[in-house]
N, C-alpha and C. Protein backbone atom coordinates (compact mmCIF):
# COMPACT_ATOMS: atom_id res chain seq x y z
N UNK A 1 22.41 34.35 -16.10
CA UNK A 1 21.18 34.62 -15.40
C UNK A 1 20.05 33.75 -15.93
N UNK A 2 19.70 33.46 -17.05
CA UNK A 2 18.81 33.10 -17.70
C UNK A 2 19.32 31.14 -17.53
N UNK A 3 20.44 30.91 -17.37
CA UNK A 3 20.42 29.67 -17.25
C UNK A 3 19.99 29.09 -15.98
N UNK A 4 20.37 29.93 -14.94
CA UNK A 4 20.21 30.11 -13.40
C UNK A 4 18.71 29.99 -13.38
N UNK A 5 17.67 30.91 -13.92
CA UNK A 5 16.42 30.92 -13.75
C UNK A 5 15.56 29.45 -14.48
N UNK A 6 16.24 28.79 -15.39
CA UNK A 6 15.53 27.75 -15.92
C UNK A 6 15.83 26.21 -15.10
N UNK A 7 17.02 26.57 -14.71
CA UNK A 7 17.22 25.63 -13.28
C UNK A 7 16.22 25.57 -12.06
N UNK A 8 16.22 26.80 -11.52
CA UNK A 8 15.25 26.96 -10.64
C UNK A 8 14.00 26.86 -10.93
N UNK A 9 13.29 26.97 -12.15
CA UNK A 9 12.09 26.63 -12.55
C UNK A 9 11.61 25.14 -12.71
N UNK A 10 13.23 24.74 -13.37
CA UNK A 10 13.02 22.84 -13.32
C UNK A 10 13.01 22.51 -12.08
N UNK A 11 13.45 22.64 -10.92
CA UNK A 11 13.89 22.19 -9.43
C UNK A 11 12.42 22.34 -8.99
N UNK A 12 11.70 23.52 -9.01
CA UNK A 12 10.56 23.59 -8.36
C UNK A 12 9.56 23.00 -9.39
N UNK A 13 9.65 22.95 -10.52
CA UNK A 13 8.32 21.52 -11.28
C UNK A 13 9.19 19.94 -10.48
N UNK A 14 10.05 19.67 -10.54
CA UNK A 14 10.14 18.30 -10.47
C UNK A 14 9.57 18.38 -8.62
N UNK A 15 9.84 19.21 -7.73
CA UNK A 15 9.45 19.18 -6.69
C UNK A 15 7.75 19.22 -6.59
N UNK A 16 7.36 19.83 -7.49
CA UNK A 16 5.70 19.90 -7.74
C UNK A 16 5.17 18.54 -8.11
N UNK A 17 6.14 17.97 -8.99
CA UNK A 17 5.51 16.74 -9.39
C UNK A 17 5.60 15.89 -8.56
N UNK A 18 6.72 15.53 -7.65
CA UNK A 18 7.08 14.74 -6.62
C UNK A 18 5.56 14.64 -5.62
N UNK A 19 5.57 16.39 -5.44
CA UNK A 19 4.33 16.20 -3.78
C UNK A 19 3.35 15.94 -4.73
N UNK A 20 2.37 16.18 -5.91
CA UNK A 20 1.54 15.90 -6.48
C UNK A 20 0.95 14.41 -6.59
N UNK A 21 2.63 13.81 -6.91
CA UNK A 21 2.28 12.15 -7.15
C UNK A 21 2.34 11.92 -5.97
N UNK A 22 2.70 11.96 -5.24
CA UNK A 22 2.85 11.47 -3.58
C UNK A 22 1.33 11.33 -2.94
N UNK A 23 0.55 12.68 -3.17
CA UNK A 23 -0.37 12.55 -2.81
C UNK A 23 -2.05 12.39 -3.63
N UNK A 24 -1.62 12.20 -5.11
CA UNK A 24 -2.37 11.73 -5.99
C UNK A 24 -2.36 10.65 -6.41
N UNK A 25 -1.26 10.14 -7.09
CA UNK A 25 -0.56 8.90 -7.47
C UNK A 25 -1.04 9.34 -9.19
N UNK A 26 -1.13 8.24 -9.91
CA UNK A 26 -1.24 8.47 -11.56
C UNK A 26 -2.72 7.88 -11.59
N UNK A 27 -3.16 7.73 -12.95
CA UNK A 27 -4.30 7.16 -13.06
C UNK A 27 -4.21 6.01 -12.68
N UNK A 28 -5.71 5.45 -12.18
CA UNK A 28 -5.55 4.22 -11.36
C UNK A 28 -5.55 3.74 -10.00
N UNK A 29 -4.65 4.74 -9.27
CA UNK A 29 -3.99 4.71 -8.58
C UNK A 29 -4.80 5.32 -7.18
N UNK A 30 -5.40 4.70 -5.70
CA UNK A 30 -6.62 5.56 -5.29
C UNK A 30 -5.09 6.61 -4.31
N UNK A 31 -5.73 7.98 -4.14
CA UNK A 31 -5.13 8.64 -3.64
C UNK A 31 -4.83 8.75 -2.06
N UNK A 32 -3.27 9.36 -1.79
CA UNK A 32 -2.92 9.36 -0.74
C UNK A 32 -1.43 7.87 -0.28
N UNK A 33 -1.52 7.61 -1.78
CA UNK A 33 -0.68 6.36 -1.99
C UNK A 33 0.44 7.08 -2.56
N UNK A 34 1.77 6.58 -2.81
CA UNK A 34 2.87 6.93 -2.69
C UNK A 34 3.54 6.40 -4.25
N UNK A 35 4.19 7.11 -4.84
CA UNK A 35 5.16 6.69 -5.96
C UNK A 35 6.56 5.85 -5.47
N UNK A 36 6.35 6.48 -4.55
CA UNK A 36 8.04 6.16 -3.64
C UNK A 36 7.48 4.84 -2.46
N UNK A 37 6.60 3.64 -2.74
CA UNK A 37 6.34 2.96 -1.72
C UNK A 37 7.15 2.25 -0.96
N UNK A 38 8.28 1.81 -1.69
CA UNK A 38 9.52 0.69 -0.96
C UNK A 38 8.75 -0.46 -0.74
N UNK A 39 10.11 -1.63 -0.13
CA UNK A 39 10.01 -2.75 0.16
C UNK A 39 8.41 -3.36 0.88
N UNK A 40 8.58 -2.20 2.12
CA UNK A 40 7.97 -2.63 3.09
C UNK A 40 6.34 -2.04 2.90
N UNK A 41 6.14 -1.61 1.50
CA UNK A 41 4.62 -0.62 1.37
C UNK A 41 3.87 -1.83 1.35
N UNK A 42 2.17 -1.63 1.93
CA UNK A 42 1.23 -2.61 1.82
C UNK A 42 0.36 -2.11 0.85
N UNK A 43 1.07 -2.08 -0.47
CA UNK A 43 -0.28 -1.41 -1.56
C UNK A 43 0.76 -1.79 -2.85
N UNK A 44 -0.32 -2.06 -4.00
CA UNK A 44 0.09 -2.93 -5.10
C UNK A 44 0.43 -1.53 -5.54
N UNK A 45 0.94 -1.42 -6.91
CA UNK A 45 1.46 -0.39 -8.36
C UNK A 45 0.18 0.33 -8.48
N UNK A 46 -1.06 -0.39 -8.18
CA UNK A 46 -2.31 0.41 -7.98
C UNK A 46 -3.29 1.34 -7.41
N UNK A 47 -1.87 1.21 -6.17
CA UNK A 47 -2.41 1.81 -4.56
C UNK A 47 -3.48 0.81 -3.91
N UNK A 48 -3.94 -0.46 -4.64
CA UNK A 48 -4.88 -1.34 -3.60
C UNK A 48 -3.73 -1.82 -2.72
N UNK A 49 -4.98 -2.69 -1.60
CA UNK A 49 -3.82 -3.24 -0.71
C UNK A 49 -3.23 -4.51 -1.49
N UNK A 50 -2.72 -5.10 -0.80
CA UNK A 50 -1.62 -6.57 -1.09
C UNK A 50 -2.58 -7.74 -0.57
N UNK A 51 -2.88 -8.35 -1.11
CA UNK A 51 -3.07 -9.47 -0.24
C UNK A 51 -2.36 -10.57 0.26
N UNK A 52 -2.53 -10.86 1.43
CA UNK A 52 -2.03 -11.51 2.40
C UNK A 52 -2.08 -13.36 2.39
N UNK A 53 -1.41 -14.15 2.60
CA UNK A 53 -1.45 -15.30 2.52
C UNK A 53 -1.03 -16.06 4.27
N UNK A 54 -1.58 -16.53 4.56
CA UNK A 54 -1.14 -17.11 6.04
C UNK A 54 -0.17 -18.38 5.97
N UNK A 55 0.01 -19.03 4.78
CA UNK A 55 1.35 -19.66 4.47
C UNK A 55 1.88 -19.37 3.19
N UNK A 56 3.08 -20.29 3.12
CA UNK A 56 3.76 -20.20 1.96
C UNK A 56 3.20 -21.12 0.74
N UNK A 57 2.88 -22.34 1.68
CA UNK A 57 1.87 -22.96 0.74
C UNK A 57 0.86 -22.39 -0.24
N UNK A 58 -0.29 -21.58 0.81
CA UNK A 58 -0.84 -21.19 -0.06
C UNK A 58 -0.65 -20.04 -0.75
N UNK A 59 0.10 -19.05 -0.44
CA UNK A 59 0.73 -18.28 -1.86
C UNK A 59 1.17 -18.79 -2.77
N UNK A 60 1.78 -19.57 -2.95
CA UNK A 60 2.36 -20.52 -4.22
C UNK A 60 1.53 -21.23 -5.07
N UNK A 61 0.51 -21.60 -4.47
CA UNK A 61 -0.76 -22.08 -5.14
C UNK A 61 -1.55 -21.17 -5.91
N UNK A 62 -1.78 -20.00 -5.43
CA UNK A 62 -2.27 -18.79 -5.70
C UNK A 62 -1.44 -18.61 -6.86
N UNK A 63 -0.03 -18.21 -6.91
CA UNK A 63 0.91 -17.73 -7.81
C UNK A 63 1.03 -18.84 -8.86
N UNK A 64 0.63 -19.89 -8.86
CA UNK A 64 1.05 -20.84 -9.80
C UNK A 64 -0.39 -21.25 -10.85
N UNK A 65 -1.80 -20.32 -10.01
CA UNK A 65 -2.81 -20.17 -10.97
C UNK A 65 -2.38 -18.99 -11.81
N UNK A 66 -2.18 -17.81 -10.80
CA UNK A 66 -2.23 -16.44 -11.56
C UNK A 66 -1.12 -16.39 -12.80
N UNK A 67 -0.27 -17.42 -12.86
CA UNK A 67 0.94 -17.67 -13.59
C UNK A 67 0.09 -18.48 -14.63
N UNK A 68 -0.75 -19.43 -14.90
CA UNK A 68 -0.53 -20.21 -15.24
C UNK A 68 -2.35 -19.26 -16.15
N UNK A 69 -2.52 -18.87 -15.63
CA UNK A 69 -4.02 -17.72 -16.20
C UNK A 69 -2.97 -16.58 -16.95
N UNK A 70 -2.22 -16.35 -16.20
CA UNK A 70 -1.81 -14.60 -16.85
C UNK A 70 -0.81 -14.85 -17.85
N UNK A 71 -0.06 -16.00 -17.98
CA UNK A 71 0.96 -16.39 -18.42
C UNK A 71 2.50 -15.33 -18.49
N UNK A 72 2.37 -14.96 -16.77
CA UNK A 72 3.60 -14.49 -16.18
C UNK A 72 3.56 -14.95 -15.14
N UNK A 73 5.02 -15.17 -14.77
CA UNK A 73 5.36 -15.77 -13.96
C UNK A 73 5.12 -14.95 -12.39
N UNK A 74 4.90 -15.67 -11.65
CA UNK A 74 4.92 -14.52 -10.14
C UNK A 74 5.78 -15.46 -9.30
N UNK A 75 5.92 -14.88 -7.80
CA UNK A 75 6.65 -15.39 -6.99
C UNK A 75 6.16 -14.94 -5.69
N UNK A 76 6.53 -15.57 -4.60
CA UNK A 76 6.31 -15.20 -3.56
C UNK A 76 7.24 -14.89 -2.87
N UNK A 77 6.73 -14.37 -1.47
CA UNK A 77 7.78 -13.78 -0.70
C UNK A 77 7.38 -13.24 0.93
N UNK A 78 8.14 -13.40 1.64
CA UNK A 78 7.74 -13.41 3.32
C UNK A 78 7.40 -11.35 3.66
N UNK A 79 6.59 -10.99 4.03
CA UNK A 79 6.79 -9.93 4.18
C UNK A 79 7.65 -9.18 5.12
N UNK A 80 7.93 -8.48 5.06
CA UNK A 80 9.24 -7.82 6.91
C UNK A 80 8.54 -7.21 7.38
N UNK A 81 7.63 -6.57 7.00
CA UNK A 81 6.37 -5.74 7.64
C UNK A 81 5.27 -6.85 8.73
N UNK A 82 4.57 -7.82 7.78
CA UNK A 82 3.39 -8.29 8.42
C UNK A 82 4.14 -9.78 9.21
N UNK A 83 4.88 -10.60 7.69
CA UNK A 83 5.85 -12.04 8.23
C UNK A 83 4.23 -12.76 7.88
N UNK A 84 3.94 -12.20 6.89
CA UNK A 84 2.78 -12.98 5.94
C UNK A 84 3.33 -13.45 4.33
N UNK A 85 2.29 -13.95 3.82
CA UNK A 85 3.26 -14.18 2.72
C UNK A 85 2.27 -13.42 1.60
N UNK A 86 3.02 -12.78 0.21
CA UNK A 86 2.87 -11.84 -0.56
C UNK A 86 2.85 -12.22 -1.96
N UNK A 87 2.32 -12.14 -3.30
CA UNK A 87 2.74 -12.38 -4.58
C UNK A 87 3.51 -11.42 -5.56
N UNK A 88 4.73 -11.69 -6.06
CA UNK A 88 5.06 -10.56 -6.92
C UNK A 88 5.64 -11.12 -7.98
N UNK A 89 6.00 -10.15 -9.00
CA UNK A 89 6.55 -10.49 -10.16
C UNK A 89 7.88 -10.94 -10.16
C-alpha cells in the first residue's frame, strides 16, 4: 500500500511539473513557452523568438561572427517551418 501511494504521489508531481514548465518555462524563460519545443519551435532555450535570415549566405556570416566573438562554434540551418534560414549550435 504504502509503495502504491508514493508512486502515485511521484506520477502526479512529475505531471505538475510538466504543466507548470509548459506554461512557465524556468528562469529566463518569458512565459507560455514550452520545455518540450521540438524541431519546428520558433523560440530560442530562452523562449525569445529565432531570428530569421533570408539567405544562407547571410546566416553564415552572422554565425561565423557569433563564432568567432563567442568562441563556439554555430551552424546554420533551413527551417521546415518558415524555409528561412536559422543559427544553432
Amino acid at each position: 500500500m504504502g509503495t502504491v501511494a508514493v508512486l502515485v504521489a511521484a506520477v502526479v508531481l512529475m505531471s505538475l511539473v510538466l504543466y507548470w514548465s509548459g506554461r512557465h518555462g524556468g528562469r529566463g524563460r518569458i512565459g507560455g513557452t514550452s520545455l518540450r519545443r521540438g524541431p519546428g519551435a520558433h523560440t530560442t532555450s530562452t523562449g525569445r523568438a529565432k531570428i530569421s535570415y533570408a539567405t544562407k549566405e547571410e546566416a553564415q556570416e552572422q554565425a561565423r561572427r557569433m563564432s568567432h566573438a563567442d568562441g563556439v562554434r554555430m551552424s546554420v540551418y533551413q527551417c521546415v517551418r518558415c524555409a528561412k534560414w536559422h543559427l544553432g549550435h
